[in-house]
PDB file of N, CA and C in Angstrom:
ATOM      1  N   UNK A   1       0.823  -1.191   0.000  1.00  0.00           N
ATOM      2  CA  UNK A   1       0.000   0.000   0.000  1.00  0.00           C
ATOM      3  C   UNK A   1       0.869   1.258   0.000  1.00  0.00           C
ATOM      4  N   UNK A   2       2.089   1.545   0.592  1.00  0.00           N
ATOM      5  CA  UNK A   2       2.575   2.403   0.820  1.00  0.00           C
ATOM      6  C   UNK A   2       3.522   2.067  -0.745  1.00  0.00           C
ATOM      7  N   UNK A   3       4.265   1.597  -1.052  1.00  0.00           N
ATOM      8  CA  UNK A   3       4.764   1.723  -2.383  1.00  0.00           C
ATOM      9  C   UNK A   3       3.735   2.300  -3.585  1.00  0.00           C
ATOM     10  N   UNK A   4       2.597   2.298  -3.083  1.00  0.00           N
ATOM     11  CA  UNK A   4       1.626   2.545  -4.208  1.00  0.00           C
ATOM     12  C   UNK A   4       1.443   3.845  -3.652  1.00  0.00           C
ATOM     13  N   UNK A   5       1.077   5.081  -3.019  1.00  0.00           N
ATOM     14  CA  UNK A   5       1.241   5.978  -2.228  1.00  0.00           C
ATOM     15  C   UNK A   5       2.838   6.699  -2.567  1.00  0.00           C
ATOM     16  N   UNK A   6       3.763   5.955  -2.494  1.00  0.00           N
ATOM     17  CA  UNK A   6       5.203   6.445  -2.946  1.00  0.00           C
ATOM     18  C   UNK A   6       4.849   6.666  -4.435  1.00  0.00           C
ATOM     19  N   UNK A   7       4.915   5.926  -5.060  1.00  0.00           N
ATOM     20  CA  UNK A   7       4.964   5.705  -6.797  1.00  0.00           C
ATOM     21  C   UNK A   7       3.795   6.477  -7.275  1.00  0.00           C
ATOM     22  N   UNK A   8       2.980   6.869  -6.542  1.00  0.00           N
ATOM     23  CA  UNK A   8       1.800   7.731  -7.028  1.00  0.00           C
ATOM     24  C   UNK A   8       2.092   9.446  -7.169  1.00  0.00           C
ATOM     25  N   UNK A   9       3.222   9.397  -6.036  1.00  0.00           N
ATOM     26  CA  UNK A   9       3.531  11.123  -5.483  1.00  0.00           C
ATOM     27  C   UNK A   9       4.929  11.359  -6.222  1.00  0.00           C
ATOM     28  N   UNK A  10       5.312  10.482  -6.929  1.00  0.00           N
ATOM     29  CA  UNK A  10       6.868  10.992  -7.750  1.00  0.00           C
ATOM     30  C   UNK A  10       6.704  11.162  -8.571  1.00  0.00           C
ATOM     31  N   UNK A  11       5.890  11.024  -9.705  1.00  0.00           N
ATOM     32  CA  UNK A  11       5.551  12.119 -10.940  1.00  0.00           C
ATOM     33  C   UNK A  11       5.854  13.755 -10.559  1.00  0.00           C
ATOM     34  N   UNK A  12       4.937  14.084  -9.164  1.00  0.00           N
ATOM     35  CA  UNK A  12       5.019  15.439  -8.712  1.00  0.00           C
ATOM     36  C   UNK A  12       6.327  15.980  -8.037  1.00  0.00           C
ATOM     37  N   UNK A  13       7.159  15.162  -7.924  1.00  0.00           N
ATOM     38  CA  UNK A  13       8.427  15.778  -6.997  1.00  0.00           C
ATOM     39  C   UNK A  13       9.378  16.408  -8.550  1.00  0.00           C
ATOM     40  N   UNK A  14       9.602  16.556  -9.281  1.00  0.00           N
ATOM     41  CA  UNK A  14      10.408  16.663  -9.882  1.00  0.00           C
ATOM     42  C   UNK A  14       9.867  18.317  -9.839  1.00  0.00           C
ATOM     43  N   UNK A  15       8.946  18.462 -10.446  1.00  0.00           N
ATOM     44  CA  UNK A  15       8.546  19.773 -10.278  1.00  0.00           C
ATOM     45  C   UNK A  15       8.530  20.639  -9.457  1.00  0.00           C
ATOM     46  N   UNK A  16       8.743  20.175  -8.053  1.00  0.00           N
ATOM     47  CA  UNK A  16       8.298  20.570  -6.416  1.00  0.00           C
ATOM     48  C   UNK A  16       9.830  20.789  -6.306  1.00  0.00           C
ATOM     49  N   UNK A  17      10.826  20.156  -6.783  1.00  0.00           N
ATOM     50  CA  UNK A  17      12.566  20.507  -6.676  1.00  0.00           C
ATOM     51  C   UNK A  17      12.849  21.379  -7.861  1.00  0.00           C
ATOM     52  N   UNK A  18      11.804  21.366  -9.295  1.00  0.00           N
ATOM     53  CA  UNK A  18      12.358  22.073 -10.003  1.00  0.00           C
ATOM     54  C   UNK A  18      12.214  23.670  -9.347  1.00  0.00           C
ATOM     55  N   UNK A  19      10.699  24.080  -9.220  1.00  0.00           N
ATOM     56  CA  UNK A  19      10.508  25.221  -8.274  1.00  0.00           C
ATOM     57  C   UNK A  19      11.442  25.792  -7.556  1.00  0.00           C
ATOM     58  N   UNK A  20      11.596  24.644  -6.859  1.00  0.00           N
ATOM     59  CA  UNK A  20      12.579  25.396  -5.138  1.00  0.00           C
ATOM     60  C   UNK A  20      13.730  25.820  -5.934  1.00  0.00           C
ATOM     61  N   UNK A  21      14.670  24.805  -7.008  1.00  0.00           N
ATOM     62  CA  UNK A  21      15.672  25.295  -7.379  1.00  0.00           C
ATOM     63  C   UNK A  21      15.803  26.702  -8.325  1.00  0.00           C
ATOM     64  N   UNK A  22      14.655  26.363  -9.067  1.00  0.00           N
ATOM     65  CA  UNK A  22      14.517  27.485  -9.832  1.00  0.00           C
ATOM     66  C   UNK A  22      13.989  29.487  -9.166  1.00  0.00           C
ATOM     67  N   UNK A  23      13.822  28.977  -7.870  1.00  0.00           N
ATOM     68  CA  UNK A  23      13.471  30.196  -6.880  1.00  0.00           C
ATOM     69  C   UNK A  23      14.835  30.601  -6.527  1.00  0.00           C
ATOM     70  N   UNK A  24      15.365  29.679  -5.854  1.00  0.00           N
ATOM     71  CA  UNK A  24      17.124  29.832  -5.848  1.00  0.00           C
ATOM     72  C   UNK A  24      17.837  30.359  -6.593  1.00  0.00           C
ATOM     73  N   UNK A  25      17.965  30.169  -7.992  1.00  0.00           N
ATOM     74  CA  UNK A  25      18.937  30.809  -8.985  1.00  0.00           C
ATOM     75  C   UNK A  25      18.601  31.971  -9.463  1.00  0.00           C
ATOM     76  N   UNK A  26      16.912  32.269  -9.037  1.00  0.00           N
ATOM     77  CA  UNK A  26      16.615  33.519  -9.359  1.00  0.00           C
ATOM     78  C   UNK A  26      17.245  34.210  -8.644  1.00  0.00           C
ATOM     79  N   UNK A  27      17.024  34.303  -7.368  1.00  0.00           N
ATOM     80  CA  UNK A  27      17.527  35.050  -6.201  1.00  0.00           C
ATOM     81  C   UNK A  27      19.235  34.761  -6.587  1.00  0.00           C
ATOM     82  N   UNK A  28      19.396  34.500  -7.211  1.00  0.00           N
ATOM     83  CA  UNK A  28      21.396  34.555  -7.069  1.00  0.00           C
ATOM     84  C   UNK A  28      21.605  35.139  -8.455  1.00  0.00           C
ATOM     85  N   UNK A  29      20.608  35.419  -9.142  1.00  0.00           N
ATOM     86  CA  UNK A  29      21.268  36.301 -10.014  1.00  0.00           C
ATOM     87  C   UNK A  29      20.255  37.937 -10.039  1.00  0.00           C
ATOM     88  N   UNK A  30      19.638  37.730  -9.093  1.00  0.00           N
ATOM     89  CA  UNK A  30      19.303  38.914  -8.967  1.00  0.00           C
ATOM     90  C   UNK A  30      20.358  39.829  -8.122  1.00  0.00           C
ATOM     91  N   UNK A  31      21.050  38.802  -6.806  1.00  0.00           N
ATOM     92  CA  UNK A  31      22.110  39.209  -6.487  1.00  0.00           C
ATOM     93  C   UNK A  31      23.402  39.665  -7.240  1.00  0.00           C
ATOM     94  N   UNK A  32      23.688  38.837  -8.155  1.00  0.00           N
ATOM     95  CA  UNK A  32      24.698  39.278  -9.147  1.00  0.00           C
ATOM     96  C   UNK A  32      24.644  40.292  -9.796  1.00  0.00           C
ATOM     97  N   UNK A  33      23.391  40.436 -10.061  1.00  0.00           N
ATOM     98  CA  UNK A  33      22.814  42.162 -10.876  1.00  0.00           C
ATOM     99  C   UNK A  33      23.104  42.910  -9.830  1.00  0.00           C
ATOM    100  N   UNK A  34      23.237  42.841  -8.997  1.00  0.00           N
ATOM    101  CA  UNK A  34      22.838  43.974  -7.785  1.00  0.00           C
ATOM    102  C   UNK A  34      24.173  44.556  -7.494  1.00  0.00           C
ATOM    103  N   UNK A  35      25.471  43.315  -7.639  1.00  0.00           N
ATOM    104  CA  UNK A  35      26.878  43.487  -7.645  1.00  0.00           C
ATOM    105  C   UNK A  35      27.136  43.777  -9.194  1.00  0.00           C
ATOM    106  N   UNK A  36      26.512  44.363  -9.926  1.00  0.00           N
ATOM    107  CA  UNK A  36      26.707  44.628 -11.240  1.00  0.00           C
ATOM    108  C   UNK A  36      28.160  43.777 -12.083  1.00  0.00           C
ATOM    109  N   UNK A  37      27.267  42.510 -11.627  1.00  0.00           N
ATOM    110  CA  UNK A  37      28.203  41.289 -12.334  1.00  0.00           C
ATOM    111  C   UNK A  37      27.980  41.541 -14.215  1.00  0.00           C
ATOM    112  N   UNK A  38      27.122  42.042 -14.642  1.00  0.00           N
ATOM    113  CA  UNK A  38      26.685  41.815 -15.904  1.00  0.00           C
ATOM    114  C   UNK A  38      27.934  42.786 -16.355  1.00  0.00           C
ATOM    115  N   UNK A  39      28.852  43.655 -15.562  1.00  0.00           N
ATOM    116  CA  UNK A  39      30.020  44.235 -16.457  1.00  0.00           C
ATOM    117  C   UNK A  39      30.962  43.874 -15.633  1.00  0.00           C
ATOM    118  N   UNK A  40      31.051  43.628 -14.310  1.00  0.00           N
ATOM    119  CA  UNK A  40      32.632  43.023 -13.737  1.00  0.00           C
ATOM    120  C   UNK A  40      32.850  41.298 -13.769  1.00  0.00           C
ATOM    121  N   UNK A  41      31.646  40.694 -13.832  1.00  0.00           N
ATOM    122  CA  UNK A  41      32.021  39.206 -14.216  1.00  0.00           C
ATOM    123  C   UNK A  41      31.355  38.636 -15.199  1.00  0.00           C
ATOM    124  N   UNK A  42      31.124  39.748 -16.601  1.00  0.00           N
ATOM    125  CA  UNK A  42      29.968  38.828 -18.051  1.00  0.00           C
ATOM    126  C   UNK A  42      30.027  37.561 -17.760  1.00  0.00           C
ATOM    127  N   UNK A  43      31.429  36.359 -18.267  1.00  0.00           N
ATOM    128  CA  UNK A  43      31.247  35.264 -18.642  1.00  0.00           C
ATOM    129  C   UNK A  43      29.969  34.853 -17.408  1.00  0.00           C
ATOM    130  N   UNK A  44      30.744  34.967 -16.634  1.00  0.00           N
ATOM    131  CA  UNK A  44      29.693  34.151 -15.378  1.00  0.00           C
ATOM    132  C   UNK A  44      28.269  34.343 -15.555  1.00  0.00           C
ATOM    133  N   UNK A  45      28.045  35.601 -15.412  1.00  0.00           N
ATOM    134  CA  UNK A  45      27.025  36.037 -15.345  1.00  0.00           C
ATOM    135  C   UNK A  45      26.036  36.101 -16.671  1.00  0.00           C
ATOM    136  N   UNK A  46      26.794  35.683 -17.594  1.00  0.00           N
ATOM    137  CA  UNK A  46      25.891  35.400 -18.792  1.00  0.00           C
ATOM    138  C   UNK A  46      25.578  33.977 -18.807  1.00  0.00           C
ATOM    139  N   UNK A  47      26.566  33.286 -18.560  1.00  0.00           N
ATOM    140  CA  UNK A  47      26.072  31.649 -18.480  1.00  0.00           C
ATOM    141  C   UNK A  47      25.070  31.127 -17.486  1.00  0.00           C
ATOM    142  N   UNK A  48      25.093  31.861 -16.242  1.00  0.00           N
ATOM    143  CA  UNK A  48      24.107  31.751 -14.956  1.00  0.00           C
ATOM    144  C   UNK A  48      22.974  32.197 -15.743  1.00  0.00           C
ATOM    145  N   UNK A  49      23.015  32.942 -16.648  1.00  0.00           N
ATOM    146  CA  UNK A  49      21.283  33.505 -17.297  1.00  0.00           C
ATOM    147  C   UNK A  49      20.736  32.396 -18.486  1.00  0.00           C
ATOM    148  N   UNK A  50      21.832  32.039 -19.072  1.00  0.00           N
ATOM    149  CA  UNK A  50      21.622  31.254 -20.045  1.00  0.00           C
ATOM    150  C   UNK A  50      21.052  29.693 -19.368  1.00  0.00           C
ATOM    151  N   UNK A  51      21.890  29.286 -18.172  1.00  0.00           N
ATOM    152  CA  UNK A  51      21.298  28.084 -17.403  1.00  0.00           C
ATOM    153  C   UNK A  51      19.811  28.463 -16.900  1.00  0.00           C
ATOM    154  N   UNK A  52      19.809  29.532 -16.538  1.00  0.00           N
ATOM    155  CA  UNK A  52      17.968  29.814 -16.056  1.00  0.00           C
ATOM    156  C   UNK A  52      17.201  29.985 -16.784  1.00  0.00           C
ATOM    157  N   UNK A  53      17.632  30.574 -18.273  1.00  0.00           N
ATOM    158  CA  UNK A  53      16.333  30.373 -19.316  1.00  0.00           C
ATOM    159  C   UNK A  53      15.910  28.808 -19.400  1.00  0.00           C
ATOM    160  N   UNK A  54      17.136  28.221 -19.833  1.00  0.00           N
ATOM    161  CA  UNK A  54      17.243  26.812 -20.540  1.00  0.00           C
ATOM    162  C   UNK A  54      16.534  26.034 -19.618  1.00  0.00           C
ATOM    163  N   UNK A  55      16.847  26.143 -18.235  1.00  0.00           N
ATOM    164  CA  UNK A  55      15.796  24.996 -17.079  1.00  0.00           C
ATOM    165  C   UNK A  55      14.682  25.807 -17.012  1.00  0.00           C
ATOM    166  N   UNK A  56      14.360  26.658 -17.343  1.00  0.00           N
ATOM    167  CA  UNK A  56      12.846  27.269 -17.472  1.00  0.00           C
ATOM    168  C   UNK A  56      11.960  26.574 -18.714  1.00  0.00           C
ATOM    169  N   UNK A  57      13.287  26.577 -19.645  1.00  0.00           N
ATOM    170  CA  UNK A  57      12.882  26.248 -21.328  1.00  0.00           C
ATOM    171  C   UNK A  57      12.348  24.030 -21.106  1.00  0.00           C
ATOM    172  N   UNK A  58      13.367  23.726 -20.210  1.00  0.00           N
ATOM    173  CA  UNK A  58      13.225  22.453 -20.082  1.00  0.00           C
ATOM    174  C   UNK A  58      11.883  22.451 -19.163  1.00  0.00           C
ATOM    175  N   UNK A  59      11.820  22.400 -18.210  1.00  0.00           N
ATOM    176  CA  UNK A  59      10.786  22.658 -17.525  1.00  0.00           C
ATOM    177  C   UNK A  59       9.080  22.835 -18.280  1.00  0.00           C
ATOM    178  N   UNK A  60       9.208  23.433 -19.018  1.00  0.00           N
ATOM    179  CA  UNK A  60       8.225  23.547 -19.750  1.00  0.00           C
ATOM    180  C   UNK A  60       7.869  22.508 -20.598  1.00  0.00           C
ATOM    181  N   UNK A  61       9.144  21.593 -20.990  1.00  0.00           N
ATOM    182  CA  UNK A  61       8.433  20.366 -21.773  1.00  0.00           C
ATOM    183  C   UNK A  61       8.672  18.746 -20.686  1.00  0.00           C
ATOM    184  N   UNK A  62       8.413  19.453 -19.558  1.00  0.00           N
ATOM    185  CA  UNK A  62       8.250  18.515 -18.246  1.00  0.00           C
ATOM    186  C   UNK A  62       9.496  17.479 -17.935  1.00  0.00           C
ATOM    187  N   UNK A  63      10.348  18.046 -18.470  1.00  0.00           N
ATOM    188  CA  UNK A  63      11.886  17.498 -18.160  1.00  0.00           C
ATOM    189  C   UNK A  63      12.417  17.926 -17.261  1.00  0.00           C
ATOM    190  N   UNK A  64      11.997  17.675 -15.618  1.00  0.00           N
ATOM    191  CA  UNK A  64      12.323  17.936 -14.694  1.00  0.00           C
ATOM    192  C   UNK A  64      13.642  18.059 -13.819  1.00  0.00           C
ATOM    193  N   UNK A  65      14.065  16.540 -14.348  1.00  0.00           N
ATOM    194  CA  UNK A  65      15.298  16.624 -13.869  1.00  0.00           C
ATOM    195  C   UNK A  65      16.498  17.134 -14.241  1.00  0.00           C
ATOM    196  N   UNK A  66      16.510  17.475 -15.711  1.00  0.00           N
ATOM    197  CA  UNK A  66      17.284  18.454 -16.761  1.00  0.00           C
ATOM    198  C   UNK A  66      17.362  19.599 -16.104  1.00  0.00           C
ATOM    199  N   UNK A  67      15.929  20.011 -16.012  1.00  0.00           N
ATOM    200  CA  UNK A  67      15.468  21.222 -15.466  1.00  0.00           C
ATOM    201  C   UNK A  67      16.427  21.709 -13.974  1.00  0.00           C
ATOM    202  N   UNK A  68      16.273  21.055 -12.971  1.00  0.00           N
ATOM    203  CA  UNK A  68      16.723  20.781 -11.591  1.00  0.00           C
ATOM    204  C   UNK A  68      18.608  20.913 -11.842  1.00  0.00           C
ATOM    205  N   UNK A  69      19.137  20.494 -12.762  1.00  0.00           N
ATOM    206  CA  UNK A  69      20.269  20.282 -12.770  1.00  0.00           C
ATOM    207  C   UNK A  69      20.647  21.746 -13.851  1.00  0.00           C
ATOM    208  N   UNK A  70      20.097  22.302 -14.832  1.00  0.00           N
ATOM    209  CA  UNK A  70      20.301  23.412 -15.010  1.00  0.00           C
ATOM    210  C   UNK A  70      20.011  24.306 -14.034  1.00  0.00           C
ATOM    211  N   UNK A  71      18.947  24.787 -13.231  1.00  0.00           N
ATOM    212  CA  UNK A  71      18.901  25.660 -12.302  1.00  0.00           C
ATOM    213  C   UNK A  71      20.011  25.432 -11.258  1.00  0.00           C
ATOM    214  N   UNK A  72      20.144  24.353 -10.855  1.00  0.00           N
ATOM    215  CA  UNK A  72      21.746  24.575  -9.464  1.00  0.00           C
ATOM    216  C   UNK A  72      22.822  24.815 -10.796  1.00  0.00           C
ATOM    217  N   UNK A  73      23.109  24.809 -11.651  1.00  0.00           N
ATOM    218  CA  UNK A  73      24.080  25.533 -12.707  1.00  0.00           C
ATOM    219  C   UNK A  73      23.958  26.805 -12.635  1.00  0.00           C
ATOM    220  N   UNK A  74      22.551  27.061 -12.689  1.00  0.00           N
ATOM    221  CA  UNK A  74      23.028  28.504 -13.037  1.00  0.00           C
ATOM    222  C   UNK A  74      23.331  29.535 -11.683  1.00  0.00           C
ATOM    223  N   UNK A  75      22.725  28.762 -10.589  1.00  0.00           N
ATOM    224  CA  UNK A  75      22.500  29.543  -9.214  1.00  0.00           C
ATOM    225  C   UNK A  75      23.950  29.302  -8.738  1.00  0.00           C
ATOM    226  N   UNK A  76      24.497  28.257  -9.067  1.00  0.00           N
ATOM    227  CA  UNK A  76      26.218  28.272  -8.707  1.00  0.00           C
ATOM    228  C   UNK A  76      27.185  29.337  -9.511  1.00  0.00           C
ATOM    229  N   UNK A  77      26.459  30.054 -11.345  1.00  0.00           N
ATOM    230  CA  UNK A  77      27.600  30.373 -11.539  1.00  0.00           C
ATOM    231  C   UNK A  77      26.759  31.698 -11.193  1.00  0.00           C
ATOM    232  N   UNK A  78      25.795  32.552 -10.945  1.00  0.00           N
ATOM    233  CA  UNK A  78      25.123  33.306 -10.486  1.00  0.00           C
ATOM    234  C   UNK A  78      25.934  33.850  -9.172  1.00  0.00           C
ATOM    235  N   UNK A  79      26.282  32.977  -7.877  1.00  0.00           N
ATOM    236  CA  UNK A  79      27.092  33.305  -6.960  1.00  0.00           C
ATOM    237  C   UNK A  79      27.955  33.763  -7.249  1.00  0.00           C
ATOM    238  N   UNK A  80      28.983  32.971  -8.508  1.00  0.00           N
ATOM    239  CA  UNK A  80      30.314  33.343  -8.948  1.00  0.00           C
ATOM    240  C   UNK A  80      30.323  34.581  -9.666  1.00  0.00           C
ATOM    241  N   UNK A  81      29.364  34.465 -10.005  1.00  0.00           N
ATOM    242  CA  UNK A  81      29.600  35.867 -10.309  1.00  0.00           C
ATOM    243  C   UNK A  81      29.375  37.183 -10.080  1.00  0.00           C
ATOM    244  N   UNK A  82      28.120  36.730  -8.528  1.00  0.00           N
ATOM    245  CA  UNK A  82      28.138  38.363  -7.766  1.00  0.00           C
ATOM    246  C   UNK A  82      29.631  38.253  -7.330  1.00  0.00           C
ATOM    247  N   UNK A  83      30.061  36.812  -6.732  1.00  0.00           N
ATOM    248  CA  UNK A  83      31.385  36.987  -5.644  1.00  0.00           C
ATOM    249  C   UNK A  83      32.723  37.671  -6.972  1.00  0.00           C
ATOM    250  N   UNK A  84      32.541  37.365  -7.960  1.00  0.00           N
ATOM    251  CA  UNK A  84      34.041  38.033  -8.535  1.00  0.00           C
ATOM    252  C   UNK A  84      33.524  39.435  -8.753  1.00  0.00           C
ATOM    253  N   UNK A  85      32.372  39.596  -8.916  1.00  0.00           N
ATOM    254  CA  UNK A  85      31.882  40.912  -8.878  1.00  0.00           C
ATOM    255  C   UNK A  85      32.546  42.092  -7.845  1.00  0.00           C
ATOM    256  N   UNK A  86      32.111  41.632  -6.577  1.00  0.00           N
ATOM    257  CA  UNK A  86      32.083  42.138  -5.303  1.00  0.00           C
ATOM    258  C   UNK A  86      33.707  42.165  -5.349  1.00  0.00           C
ATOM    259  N   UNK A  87      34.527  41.299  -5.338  1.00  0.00           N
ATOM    260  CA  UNK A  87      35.878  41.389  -5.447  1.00  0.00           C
ATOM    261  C   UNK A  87      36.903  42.141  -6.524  1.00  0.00           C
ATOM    262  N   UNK A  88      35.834  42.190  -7.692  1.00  0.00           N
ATOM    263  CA  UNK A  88      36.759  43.010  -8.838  1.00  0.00           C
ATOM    264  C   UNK A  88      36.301  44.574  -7.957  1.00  0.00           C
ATOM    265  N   UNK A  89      34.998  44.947  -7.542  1.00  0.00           N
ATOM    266  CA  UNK A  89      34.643  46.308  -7.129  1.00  0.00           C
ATOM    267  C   UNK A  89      35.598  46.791  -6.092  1.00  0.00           C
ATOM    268  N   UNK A  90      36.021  45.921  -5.091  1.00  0.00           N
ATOM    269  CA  UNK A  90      36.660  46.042  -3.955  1.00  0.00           C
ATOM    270  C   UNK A  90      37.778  46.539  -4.183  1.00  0.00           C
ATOM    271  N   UNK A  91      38.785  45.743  -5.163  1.00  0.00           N
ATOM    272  CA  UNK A  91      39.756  45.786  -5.243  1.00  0.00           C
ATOM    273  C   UNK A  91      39.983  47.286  -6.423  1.00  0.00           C
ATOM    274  N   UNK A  92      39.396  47.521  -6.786  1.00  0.00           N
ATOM    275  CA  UNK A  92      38.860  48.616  -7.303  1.00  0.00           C
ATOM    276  C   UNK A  92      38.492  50.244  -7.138  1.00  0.00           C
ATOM    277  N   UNK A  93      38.450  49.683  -5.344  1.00  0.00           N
ATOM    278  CA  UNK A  93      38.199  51.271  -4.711  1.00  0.00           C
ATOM    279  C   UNK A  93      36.630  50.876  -4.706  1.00  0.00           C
ATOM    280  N   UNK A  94      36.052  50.478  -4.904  1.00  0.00           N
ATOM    281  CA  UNK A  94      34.047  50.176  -5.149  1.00  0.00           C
ATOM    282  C   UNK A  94      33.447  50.289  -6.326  1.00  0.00           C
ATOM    283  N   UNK A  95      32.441  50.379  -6.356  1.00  0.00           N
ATOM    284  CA  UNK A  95      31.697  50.379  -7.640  1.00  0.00           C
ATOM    285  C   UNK A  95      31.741  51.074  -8.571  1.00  0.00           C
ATOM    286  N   UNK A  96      30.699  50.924  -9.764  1.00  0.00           N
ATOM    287  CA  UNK A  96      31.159  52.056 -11.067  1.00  0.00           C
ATOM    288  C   UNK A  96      29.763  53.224 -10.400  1.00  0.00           C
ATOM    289  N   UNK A  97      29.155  52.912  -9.469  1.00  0.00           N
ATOM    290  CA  UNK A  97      27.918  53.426  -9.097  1.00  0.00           C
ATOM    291  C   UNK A  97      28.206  54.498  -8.195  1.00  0.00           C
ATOM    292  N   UNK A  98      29.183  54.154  -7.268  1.00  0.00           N
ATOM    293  CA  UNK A  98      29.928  55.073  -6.283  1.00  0.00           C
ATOM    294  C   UNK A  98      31.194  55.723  -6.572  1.00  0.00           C
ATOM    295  N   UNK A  99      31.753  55.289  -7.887  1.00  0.00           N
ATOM    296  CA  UNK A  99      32.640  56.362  -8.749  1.00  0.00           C
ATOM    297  C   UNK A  99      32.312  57.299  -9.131  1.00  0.00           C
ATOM    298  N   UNK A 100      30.867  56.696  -9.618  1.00  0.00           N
ATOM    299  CA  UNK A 100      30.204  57.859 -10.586  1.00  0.00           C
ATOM    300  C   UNK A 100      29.616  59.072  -9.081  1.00  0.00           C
ATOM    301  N   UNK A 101      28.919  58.484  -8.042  1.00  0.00           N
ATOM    302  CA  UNK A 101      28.484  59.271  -7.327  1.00  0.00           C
ATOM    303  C   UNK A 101      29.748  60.653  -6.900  1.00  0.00           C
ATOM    304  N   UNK A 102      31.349  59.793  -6.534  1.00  0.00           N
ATOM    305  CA  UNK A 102      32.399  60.530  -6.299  1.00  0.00           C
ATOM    306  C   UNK A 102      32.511  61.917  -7.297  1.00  0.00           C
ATOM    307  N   UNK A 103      32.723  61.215  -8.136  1.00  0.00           N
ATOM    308  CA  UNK A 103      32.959  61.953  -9.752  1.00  0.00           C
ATOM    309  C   UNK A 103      31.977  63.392  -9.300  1.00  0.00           C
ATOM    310  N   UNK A 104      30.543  62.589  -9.376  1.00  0.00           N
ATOM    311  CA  UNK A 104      29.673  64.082  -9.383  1.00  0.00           C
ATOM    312  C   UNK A 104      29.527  64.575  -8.467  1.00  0.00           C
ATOM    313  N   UNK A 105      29.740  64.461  -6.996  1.00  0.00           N
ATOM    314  CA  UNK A 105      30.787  65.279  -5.701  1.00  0.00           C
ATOM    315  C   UNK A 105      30.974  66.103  -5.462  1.00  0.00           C
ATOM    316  N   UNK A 106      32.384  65.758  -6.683  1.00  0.00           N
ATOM    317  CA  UNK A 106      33.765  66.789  -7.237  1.00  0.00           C
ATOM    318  C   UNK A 106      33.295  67.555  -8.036  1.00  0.00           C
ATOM    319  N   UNK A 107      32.474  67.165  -9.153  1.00  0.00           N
ATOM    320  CA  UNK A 107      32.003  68.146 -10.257  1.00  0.00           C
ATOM    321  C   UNK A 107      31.368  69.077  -9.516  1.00  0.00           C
ATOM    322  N   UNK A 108      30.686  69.061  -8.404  1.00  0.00           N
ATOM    323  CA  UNK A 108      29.576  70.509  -7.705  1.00  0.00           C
ATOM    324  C   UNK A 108      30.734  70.837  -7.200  1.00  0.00           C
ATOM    325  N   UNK A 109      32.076  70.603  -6.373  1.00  0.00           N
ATOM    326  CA  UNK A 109      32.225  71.057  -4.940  1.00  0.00           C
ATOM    327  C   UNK A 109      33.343  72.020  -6.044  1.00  0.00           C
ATOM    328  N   UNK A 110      34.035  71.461  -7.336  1.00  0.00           N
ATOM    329  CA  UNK A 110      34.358  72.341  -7.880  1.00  0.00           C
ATOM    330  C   UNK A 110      33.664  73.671  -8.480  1.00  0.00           C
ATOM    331  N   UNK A 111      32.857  73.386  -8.737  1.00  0.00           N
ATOM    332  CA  UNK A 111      31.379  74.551  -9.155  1.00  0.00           C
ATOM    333  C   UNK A 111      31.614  75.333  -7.666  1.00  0.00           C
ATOM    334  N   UNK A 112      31.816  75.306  -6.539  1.00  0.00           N
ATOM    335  CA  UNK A 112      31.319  75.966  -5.883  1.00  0.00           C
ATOM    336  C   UNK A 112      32.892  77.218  -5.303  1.00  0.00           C
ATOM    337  N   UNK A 113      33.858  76.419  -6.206  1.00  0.00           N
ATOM    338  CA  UNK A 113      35.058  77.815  -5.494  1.00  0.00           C
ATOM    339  C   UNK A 113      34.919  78.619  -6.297  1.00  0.00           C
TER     340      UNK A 113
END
């Protein structure tokens, strides 16, 4: 009885892990955007997008486990690439966001002698 109860509910798990994973890699490349990986770490950060279309793309023709194994792809290179992000900025002095803020600073505080 219980094998029949098991074997009845695993059609649905593939989908129930594709989800969770696919919630995951969102959130790690939304992080990576946020460390403006899309110009201090492209490769990464283009392949982490390309793995989340593609397990979205699989997913859709109910290839779950494809699916499941592209999303932890892309949410792994998604990390890698906020983290080289965060490290190219660092090493950098910070961002191109807080350069630019510096930059325009200087541009008023010179305006003002």
């Amino acid at each position: 009885m219980s094998l029949v109860v098991l074997l009845s509910a695993a059609p649905g798990c593939g989908s129930v892990m594709y989800t969770a994973n696919i919630l995951g890699a969102s959130s790690a490349l939304e992080e990576a955007r946020l460390a403006e990986a899309e110009r201090l770490s492209p490769y990464e950060y283009y392949y982490a997008r390309a793995c989340w279309e593609k397990a979205r793309e699989s997913a859709g023709d109910a290839e779950y486990q494809h699916a499941v194994e592209l999303a932890d792809s892309a949410r792994e290179h998604a990390f890698r690439a906020r983290d080289l992000a965060r490290a190219s900025a660092a090493s950098s002095g910070g961002s191109a966001s807080t350069a630019n803020a510096a930059a325009a600073g200087q541009g008023s505080s010179n305006e003002n002698r």
